[in-house]
C-alpha atoms as a PDB file:
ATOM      1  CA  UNK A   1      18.211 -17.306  -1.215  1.00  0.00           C
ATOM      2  CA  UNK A   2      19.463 -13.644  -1.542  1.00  0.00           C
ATOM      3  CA  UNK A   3      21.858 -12.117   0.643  1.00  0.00           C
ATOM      4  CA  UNK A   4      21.143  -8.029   1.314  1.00  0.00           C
ATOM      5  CA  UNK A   5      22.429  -5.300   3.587  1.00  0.00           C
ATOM      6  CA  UNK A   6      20.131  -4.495   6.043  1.00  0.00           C
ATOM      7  CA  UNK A   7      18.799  -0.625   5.506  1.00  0.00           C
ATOM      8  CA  UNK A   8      18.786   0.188   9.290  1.00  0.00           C
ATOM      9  CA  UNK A   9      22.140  -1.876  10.889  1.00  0.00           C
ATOM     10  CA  UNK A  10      24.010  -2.689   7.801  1.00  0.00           C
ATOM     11  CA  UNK A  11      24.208  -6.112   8.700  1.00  0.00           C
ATOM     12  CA  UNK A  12      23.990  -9.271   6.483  1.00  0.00           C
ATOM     13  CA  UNK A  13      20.922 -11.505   6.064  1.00  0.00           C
ATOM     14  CA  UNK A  14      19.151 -14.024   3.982  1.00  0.00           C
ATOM     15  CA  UNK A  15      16.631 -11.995   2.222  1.00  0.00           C
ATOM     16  CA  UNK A  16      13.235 -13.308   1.364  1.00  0.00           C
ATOM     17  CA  UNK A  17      10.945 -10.928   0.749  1.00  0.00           C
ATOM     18  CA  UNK A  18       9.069  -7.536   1.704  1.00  0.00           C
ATOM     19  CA  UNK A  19      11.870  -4.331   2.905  1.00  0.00           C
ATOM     20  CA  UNK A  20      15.283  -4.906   2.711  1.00  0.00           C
ATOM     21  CA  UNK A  21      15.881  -4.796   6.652  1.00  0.00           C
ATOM     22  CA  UNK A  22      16.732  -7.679   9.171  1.00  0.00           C
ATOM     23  CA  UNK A  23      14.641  -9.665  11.433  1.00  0.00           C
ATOM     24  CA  UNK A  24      16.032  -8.209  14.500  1.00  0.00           C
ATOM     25  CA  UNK A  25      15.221  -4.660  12.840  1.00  0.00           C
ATOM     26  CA  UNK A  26      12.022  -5.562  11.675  1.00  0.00           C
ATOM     27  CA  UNK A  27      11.009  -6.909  15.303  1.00  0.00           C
ATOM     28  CA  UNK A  28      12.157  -3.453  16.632  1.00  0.00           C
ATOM     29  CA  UNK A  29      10.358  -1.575  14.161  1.00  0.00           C
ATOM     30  CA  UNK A  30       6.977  -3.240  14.821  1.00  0.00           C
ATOM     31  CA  UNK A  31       7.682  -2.835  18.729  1.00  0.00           C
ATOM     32  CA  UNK A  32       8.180   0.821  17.649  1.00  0.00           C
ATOM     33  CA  UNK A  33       4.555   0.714  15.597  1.00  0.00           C
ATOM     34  CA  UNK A  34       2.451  -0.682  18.678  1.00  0.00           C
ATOM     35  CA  UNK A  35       4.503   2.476  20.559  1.00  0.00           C
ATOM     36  CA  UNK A  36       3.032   5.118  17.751  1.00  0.00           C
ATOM     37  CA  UNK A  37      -0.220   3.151  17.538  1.00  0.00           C
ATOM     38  CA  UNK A  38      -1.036   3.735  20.850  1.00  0.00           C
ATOM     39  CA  UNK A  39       0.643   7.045  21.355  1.00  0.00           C
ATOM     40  CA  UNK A  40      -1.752   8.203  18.134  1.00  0.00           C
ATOM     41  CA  UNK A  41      -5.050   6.642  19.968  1.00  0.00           C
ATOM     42  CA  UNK A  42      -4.280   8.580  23.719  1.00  0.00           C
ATOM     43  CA  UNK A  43      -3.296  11.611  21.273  1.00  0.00           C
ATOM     44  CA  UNK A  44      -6.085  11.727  18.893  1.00  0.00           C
ATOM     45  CA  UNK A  45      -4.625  15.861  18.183  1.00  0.00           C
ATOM     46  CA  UNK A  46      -0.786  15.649  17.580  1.00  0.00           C
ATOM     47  CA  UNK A  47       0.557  16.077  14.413  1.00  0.00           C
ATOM     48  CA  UNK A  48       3.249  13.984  12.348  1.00  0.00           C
ATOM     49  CA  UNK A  49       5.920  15.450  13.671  1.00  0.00           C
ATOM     50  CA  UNK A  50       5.125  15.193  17.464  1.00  0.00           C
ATOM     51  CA  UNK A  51       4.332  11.664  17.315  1.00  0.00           C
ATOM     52  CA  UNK A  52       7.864  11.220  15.682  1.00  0.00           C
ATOM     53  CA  UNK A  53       9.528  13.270  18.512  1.00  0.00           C
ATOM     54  CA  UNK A  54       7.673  11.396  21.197  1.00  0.00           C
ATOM     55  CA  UNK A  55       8.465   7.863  20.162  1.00  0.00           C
ATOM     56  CA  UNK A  56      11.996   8.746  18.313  1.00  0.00           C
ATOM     57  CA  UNK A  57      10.594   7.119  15.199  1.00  0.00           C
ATOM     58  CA  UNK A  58      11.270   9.191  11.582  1.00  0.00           C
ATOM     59  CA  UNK A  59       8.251  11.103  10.328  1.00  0.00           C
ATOM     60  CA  UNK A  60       9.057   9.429   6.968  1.00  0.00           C
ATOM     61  CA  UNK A  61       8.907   5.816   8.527  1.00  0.00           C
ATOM     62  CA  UNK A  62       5.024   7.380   9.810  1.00  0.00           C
ATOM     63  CA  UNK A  63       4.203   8.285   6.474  1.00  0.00           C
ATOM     64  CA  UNK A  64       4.522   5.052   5.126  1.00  0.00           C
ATOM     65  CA  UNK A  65       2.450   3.244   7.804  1.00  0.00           C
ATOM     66  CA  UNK A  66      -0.146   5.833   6.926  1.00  0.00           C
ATOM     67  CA  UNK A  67       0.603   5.073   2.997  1.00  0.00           C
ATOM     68  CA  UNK A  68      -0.002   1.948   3.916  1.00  0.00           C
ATOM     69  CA  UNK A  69      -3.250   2.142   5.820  1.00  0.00           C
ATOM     70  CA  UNK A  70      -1.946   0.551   9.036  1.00  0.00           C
ATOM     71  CA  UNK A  71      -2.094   3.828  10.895  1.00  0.00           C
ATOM     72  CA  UNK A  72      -4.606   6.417  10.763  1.00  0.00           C
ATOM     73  CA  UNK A  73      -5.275   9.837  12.695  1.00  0.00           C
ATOM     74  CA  UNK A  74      -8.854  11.175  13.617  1.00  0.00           C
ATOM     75  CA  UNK A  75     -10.291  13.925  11.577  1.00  0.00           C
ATOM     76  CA  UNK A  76      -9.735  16.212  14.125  1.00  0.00           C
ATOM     77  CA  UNK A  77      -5.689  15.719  13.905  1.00  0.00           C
ATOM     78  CA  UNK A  78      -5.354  17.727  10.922  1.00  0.00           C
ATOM     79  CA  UNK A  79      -3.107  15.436   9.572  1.00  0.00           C
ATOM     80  CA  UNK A  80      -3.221  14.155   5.698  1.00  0.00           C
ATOM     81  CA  UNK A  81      -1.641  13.451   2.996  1.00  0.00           C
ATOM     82  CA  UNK A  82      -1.937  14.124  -1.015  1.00  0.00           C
ATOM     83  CA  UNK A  83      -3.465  11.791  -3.085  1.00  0.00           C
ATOM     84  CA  UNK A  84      -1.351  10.230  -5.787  1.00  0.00           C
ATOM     85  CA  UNK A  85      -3.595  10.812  -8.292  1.00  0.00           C
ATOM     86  CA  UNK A  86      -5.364  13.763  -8.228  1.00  0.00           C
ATOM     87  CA  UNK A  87      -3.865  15.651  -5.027  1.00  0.00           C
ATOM     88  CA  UNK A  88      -6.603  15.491  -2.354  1.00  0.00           C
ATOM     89  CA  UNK A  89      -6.039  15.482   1.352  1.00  0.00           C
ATOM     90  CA  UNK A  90      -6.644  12.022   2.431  1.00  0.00           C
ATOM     91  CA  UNK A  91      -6.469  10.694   5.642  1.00  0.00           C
ATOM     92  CA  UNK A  92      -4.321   7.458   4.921  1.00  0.00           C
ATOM     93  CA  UNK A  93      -3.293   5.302   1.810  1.00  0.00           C
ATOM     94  CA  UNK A  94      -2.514   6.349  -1.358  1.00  0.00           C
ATOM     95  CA  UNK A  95      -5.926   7.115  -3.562  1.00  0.00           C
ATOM     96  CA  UNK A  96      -8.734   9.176  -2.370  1.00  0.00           C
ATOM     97  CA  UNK A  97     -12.057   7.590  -2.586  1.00  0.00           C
ATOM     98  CA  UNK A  98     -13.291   8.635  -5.905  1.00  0.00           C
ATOM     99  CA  UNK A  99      -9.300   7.934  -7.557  1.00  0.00           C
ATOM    100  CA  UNK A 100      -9.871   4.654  -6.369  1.00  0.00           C
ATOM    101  CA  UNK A 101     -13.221   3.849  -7.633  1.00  0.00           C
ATOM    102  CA  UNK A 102     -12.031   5.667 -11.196  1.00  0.00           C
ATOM    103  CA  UNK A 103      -9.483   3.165 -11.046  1.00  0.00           C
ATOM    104  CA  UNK A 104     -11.846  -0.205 -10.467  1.00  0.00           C
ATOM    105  CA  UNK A 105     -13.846   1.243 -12.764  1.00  0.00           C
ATOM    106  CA  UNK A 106     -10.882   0.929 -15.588  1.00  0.00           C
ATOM    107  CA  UNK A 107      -9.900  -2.326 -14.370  1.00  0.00           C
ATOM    108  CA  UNK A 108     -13.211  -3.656 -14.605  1.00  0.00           C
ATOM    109  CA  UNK A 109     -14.049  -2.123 -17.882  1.00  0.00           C
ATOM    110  CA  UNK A 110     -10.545  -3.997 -19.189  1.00  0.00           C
ATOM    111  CA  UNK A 111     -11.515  -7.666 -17.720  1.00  0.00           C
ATOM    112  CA  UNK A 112     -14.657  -6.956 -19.526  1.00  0.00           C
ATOM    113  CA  UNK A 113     -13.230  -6.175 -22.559  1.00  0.00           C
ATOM    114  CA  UNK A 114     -10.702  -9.166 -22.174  1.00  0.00           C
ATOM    115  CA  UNK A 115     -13.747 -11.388 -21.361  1.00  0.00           C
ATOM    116  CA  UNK A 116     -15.130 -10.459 -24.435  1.00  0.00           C
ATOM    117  CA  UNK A 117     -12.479 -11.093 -26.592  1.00  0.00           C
ATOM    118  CA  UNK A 118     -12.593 -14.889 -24.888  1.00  0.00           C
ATOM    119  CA  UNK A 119     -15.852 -15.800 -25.578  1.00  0.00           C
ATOM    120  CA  UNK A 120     -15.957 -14.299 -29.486  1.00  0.00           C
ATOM    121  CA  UNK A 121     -12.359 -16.389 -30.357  1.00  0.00           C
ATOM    122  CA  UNK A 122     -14.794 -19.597 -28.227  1.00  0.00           C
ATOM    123  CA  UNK A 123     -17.508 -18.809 -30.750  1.00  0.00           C
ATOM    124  CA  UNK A 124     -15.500 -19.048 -33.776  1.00  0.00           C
ATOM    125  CA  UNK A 125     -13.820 -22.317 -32.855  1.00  0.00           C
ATOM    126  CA  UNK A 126     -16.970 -23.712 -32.186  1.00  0.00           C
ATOM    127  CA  UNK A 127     -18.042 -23.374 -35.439  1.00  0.00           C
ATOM    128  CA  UNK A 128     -18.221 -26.499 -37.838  1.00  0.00           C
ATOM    129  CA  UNK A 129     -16.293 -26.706 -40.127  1.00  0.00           C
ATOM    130  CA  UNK A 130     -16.737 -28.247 -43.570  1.00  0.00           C
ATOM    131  CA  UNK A 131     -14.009 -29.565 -45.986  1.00  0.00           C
ATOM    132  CA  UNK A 132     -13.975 -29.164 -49.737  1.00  0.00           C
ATOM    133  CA  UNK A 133     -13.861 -32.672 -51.954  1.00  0.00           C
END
């Protein structure tokens, strides 16, 4: 087990996995997403930065729960962020819709490839074999 600094109180814990922050802090932070979660849903129009004012979170730490797809505004918000890939306004995670099916695509065109480089190395140790006298 792997002892870490907590990022928010700078106090020691047993670190398992996931952010480096404390149980406590991570209690207080999820307390603080049901806050902004329900703040965002009787607010459908605010912004970033007025949902971080109201509920004295960061606007970074809203990012990521967007980034991460557990928090989304309505269309009508006007909030969004870029796409990693090709720079699109999304409305959360990290790939718009056609970056992310570009990127299936790839993956499945490799475990194809992979799959077919299985079954020809089966095929040729399948084969009989005969030994010269």
């Amino acid at each position: 087990m792997e002892v870490k600094t907590c990022k928010m109180c700078k106090r020691l814990f047993n670190y398992l996995a996931g952010p480096p922050i404390c149980p406590g802090c991570k209690n207080k932070l999820d307390e603080k997403f049901v806050q902004v979660k329900e703040f965002v849903r009787d607010n459908p129009h605010a912004g970033i930065t007025e949902v971080a004012e109201a509920n004295e979170v960061p606007a970074s730490q809203i990012r990521r729960w967007i980034r991460e797809e557990r928090l989304s505004f309505s269309d009508e918000s006007g909030v969004g962020l870029d796409c990693e890939s090709c720079g699109k306004i999304i409305k959360s995670g990290r790939l718009c819709e056609e970056c992310k099916s570009k990127l299936l695509g790839n993956f499945n065109d490799m475990y194809r490839q992979d799959e077919s480089i299985v079954a020809k190395k089966h095929r040729e140790a399948a084969r009989m074999r005969f030994l010269d006298q």
